[in-house]
N, C-alpha and C. Protein backbone atom coordinates (compact mmCIF):
# COMPACT_ATOMS: atom_id res chain seq x y z
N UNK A 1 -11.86 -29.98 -12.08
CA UNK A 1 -11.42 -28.92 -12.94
C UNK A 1 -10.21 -29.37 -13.75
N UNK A 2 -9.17 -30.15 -12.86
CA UNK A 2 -7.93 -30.30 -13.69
C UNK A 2 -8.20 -31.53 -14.81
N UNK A 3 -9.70 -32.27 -14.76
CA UNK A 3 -9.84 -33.38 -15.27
C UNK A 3 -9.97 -32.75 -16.54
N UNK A 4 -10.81 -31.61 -16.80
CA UNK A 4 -11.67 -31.03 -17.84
C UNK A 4 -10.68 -30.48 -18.41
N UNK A 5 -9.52 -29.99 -18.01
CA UNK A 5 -8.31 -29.24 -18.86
C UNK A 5 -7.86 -30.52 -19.39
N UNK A 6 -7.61 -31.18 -18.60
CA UNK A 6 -6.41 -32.66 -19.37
C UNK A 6 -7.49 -33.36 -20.48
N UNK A 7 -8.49 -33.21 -20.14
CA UNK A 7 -9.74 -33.48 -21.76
C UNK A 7 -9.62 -33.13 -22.48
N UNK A 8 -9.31 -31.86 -22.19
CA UNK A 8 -9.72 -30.60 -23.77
C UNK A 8 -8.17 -30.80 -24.14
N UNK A 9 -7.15 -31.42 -23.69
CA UNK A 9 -5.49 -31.34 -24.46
C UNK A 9 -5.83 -32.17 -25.56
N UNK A 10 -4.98 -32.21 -26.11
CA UNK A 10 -5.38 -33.70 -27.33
C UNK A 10 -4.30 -34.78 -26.41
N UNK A 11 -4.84 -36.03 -27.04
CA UNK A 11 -4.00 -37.33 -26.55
C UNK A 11 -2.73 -37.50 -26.81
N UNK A 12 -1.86 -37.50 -25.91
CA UNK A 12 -0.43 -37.74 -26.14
C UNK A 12 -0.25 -39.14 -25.93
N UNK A 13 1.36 -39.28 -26.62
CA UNK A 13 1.79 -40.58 -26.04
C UNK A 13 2.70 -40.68 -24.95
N UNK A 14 3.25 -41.84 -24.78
CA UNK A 14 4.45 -41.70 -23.45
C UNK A 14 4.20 -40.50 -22.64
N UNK A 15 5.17 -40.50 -22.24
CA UNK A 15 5.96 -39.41 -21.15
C UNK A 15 5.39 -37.92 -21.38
N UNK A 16 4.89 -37.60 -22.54
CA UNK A 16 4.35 -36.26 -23.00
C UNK A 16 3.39 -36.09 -21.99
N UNK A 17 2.45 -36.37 -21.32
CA UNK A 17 1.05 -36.06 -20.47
C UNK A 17 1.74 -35.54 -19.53
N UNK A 18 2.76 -35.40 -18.90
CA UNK A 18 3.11 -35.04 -17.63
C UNK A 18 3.44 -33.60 -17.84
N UNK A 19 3.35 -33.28 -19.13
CA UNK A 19 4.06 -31.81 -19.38
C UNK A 19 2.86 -30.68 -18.56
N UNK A 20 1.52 -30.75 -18.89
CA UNK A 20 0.81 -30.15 -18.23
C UNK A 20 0.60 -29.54 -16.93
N UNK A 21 0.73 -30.92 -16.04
CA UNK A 21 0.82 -30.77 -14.09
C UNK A 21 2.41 -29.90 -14.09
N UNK A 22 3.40 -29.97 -14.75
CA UNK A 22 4.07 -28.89 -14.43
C UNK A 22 4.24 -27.55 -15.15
N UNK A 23 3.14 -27.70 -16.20
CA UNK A 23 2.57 -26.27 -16.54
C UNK A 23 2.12 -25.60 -15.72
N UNK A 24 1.60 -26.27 -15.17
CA UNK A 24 0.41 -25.45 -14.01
C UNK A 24 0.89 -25.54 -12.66
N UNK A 25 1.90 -26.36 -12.07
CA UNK A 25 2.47 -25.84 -11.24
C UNK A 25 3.49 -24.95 -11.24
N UNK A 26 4.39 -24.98 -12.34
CA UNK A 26 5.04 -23.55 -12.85
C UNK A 26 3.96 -22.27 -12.56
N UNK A 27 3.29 -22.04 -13.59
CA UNK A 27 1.61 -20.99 -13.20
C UNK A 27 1.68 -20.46 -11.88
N UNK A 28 1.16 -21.62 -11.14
CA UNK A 28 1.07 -21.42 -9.67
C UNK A 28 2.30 -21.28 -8.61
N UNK A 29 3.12 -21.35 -8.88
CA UNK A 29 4.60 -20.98 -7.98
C UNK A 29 4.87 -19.60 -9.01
N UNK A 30 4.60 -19.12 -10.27
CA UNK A 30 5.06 -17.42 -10.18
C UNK A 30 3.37 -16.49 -9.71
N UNK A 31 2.78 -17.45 -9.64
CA UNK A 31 1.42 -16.46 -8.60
C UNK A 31 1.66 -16.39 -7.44
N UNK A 32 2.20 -17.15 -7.04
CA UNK A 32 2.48 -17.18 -5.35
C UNK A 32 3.80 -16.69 -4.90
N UNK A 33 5.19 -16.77 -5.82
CA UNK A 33 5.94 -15.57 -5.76
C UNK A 33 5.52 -13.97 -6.24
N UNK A 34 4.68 -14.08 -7.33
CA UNK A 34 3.85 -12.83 -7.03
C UNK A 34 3.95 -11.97 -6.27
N UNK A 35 2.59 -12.85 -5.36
CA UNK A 35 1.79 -12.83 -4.25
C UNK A 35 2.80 -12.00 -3.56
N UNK A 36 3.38 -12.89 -2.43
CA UNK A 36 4.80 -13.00 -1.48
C UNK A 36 5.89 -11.69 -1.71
N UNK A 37 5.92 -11.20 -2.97
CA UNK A 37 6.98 -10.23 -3.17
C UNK A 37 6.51 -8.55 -3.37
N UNK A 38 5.38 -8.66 -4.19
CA UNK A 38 4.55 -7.55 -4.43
C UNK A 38 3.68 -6.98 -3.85
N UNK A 39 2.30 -8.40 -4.02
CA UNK A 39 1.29 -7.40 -2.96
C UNK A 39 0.85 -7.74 -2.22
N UNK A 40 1.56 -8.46 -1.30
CA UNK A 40 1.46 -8.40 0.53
C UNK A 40 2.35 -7.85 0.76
N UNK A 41 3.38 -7.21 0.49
CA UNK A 41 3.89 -5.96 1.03
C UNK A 41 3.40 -4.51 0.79
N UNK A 42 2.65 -4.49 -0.21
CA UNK A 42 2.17 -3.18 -0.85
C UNK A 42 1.05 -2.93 0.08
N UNK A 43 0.42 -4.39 0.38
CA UNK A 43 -0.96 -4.36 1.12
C UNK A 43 -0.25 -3.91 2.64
N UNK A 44 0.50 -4.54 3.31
CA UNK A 44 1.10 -4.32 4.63
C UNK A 44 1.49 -2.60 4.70
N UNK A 45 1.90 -1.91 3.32
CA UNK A 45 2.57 -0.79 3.60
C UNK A 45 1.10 0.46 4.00
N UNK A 46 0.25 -0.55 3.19
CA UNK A 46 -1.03 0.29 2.86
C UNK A 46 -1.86 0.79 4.41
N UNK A 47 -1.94 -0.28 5.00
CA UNK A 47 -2.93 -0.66 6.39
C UNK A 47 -1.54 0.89 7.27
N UNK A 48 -0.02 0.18 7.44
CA UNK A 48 0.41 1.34 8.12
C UNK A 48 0.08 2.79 7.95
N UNK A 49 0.48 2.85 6.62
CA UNK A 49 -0.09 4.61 6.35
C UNK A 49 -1.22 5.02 6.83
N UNK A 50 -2.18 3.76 6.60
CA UNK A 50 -3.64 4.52 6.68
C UNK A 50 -3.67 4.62 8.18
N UNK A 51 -2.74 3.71 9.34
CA UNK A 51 -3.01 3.42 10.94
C UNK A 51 -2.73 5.43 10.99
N UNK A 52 -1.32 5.38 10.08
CA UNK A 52 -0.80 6.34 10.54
C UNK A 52 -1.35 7.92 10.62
N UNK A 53 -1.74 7.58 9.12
CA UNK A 53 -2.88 8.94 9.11
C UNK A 53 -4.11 9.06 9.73
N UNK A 54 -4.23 8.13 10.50
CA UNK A 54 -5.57 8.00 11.60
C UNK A 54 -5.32 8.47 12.90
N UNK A 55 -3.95 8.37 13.15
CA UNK A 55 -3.53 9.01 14.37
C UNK A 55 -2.63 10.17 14.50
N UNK A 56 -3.12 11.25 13.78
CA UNK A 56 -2.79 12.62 13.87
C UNK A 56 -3.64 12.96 14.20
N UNK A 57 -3.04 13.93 15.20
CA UNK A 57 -3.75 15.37 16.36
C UNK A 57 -3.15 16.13 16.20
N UNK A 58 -4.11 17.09 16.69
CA UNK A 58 -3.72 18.60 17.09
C UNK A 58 -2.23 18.92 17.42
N UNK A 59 -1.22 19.74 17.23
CA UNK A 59 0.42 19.68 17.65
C UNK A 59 1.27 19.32 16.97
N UNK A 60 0.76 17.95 16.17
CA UNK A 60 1.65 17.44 15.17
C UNK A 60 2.72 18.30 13.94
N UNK A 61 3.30 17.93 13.82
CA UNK A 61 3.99 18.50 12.64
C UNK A 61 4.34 17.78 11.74
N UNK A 62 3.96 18.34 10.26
CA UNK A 62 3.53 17.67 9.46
C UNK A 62 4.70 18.16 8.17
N UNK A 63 4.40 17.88 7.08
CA UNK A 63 5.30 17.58 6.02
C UNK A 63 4.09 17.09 4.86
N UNK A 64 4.15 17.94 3.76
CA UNK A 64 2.96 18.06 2.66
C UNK A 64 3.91 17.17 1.51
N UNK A 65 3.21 16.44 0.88
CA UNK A 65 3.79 15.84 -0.36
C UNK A 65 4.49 17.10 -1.30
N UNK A 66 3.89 18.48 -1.43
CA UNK A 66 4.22 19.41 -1.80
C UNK A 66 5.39 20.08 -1.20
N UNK A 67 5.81 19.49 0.13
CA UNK A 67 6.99 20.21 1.09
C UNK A 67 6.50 21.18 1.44
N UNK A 68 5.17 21.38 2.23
CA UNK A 68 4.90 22.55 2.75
C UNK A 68 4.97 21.89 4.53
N UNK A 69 5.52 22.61 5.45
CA UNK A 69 5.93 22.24 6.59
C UNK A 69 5.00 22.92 7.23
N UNK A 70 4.43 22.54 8.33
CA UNK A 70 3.18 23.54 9.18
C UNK A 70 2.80 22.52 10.50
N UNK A 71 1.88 22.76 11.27
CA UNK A 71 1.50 22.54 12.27
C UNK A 71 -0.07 22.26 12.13
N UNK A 72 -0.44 20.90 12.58
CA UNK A 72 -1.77 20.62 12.75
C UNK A 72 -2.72 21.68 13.73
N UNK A 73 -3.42 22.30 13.53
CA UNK A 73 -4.44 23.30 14.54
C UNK A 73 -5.55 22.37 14.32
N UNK A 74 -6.47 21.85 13.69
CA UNK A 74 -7.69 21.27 13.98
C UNK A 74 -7.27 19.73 12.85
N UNK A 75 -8.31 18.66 13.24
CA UNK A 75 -8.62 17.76 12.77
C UNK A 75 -9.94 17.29 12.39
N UNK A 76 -10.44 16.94 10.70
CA UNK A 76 -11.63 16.50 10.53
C UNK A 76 -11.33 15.27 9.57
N UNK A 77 -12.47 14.67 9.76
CA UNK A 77 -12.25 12.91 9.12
C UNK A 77 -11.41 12.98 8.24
N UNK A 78 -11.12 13.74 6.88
CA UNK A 78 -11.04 13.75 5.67
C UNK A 78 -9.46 14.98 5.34
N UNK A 79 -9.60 16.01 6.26
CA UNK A 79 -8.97 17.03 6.36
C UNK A 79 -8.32 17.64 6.94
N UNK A 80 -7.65 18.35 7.20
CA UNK A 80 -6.55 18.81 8.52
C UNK A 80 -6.54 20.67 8.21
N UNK A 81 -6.58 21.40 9.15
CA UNK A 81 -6.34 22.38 8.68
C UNK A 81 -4.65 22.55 9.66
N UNK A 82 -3.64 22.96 8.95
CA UNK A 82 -2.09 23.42 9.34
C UNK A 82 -2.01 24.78 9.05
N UNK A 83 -1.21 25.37 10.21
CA UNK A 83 -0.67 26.32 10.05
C UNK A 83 0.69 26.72 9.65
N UNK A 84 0.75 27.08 8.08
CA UNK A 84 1.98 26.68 7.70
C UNK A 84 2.91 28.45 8.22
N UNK A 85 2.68 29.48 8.95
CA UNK A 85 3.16 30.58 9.31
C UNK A 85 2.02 31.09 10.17
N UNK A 86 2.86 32.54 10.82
CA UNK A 86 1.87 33.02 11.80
C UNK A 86 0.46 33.43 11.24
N UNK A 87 -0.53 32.71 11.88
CA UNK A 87 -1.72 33.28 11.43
C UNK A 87 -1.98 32.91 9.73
N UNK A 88 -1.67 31.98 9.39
CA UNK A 88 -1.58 31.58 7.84
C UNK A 88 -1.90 30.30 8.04
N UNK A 89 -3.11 29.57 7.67
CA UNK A 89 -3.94 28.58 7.93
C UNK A 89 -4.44 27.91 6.54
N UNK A 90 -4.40 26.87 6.26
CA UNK A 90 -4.31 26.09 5.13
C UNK A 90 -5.10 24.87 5.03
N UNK A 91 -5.79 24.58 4.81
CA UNK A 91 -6.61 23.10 4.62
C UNK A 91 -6.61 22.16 3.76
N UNK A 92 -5.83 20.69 4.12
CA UNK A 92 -5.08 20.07 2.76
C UNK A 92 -5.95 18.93 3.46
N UNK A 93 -5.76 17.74 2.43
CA UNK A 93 -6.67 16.75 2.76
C UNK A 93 -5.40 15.76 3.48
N UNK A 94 -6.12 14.47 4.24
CA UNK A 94 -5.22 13.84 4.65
C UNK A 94 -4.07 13.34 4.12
N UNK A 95 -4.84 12.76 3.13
CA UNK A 95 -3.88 11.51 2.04
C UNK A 95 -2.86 12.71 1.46
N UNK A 96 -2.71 14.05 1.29
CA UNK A 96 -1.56 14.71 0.82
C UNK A 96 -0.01 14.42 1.88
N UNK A 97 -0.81 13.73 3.27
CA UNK A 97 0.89 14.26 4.16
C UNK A 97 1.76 13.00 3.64
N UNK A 98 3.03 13.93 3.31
CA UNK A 98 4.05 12.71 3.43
C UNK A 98 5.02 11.96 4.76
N UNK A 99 5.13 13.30 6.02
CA UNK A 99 6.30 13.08 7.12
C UNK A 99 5.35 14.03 8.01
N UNK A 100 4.98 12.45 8.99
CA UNK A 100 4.39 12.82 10.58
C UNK A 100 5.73 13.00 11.53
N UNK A 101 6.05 14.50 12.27
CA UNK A 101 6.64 14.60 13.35
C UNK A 101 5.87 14.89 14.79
N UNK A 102 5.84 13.54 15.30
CA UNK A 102 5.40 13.62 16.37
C UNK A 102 6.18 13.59 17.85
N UNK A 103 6.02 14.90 18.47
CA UNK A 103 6.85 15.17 19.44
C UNK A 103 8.53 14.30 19.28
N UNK A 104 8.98 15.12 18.20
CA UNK A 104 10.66 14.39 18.26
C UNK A 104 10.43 13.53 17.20
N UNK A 105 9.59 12.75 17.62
CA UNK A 105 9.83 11.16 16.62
C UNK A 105 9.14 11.44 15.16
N UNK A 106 10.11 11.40 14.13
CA UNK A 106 9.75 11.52 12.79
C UNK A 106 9.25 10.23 12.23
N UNK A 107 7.95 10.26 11.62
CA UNK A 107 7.31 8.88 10.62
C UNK A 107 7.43 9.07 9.23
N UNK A 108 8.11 8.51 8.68
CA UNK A 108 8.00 8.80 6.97
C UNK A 108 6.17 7.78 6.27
N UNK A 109 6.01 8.49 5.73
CA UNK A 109 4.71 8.03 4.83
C UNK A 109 5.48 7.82 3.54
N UNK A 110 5.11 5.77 3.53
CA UNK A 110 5.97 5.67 2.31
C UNK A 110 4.01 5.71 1.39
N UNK A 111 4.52 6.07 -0.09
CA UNK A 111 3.51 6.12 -1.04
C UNK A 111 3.39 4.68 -1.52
């Protein structure tokens, strides 16, 4: 591959040919700081949330992206129904919670 790029350059003289291999290793060291800074952390933040929103039950107390505060009463794949007051029952989808309180211990859901 790198033969077929250094083909298609036109012919230099001297010292000029070398400019290329650190074209392209320049290229490739800001892809891989990229990589390293952006999205393998974005990806790492991603897998937690989703662990996290997989392990809510019944009891939990919850925290709505909207700031609605309530109590988990049932759980379905997709949905949660909370009781955000007495007898006042609400059905928001998962991906809305922002802050799992589970017994004491608060989880923030970063976005």
């Amino acid at each position: 591959m790198f033969n077929s790029i250094i083909a298609m350059a036109p012919a230099q003289q001297g010292q000029g040919g070398g400019e290329i291999y650190s074209t392209l290793i320049m290229f490739g060291l800001i892809i891989a700081i990229f990589y390293f800074m952006i999205i393998r952390p974005q990806q790492k933040r991603q897998k937690e949330r989703v662990a996290l929103l997989g392990q809510i039950k019944k009891g939990d107390k919850i925290i709505t992206a909207g700031g609605i505060h309530g109590d988990v009463v049932s759980v379905d794949e997709k949905t949660l129904l909370i009781e955000i007051a007495d007898k006042i029952k609400v059905k928001i989808e998962r991906n809305s919670i922002s802050v799992v309180n589970k017994h004491g211990e608060v989880e923030s859901i970063a976005k």
